[in-house]
Protein backbone atom coordinates (compact mmCIF):
# COMPACT_ATOMS: atom_id res chain seq x y z
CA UNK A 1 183.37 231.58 184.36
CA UNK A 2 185.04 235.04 184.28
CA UNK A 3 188.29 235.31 182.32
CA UNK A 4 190.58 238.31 183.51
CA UNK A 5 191.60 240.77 180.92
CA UNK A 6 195.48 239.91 181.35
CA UNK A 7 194.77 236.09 180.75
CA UNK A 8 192.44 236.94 177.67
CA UNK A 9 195.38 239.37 176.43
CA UNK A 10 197.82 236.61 176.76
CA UNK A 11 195.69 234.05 175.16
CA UNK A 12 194.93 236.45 172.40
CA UNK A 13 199.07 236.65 171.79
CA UNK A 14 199.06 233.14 171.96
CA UNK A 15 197.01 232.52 169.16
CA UNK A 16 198.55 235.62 167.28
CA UNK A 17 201.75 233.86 167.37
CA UNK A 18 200.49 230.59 165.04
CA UNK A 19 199.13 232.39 162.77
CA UNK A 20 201.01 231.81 159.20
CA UNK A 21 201.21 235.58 158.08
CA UNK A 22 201.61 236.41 154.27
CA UNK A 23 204.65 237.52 153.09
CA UNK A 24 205.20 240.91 151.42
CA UNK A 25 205.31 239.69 147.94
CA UNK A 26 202.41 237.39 148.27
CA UNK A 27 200.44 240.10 149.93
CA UNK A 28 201.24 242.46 146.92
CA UNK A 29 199.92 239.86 144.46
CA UNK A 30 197.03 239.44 146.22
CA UNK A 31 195.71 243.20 146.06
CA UNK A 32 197.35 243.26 142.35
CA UNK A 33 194.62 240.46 141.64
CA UNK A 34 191.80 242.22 143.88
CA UNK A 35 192.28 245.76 141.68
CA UNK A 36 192.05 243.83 138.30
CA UNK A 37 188.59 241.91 139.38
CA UNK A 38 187.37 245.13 140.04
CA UNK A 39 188.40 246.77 136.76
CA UNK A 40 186.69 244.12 135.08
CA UNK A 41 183.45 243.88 137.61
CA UNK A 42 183.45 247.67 136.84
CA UNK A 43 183.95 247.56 133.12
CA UNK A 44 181.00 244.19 133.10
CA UNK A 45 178.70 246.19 134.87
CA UNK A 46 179.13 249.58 132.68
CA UNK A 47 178.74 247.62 129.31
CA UNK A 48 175.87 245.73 131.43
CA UNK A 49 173.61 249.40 132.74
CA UNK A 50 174.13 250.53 128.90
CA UNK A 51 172.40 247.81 127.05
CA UNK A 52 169.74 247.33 129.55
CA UNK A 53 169.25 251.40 128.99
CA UNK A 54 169.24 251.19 125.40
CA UNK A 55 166.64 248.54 125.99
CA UNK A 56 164.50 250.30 127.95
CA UNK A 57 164.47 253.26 126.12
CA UNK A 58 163.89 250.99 122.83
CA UNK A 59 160.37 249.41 124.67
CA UNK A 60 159.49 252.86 125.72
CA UNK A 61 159.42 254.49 122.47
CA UNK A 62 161.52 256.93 123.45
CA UNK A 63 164.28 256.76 121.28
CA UNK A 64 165.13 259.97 119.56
């Protein structure tokens, strides 16, 4: 069964209308949090690609 494209539209307001949107505040707190997990993911995974290249360059011999 076919739905027109004004019915969809309105549904699609319908359901726009119960959703609980996140106020300002909470919304800056949120990305606050994001941009801190990815300092530290960042910072982890630099300290991380370092010892595994000492490492490898240790078993290869070809440390200076």
């Amino acid at each position: 069964m076919a739905t027109s494209p004004f019915k969809f539209l309105q549904e699609v307001r319908e359901e726009t209308r119960k959703v609980t949107w996140p106020s300002r505040r909470e919304t800056a707190i949120t990305t606050g949090m994001v941009f801190v997990m990815v300092a530290i993911a960042a910072v982890f995974f630099l300290v991380a690609d370092q010892i595994i290249r000492i490492a490898v360059t240790f078993v290869l011999g070809l440390a200076g």
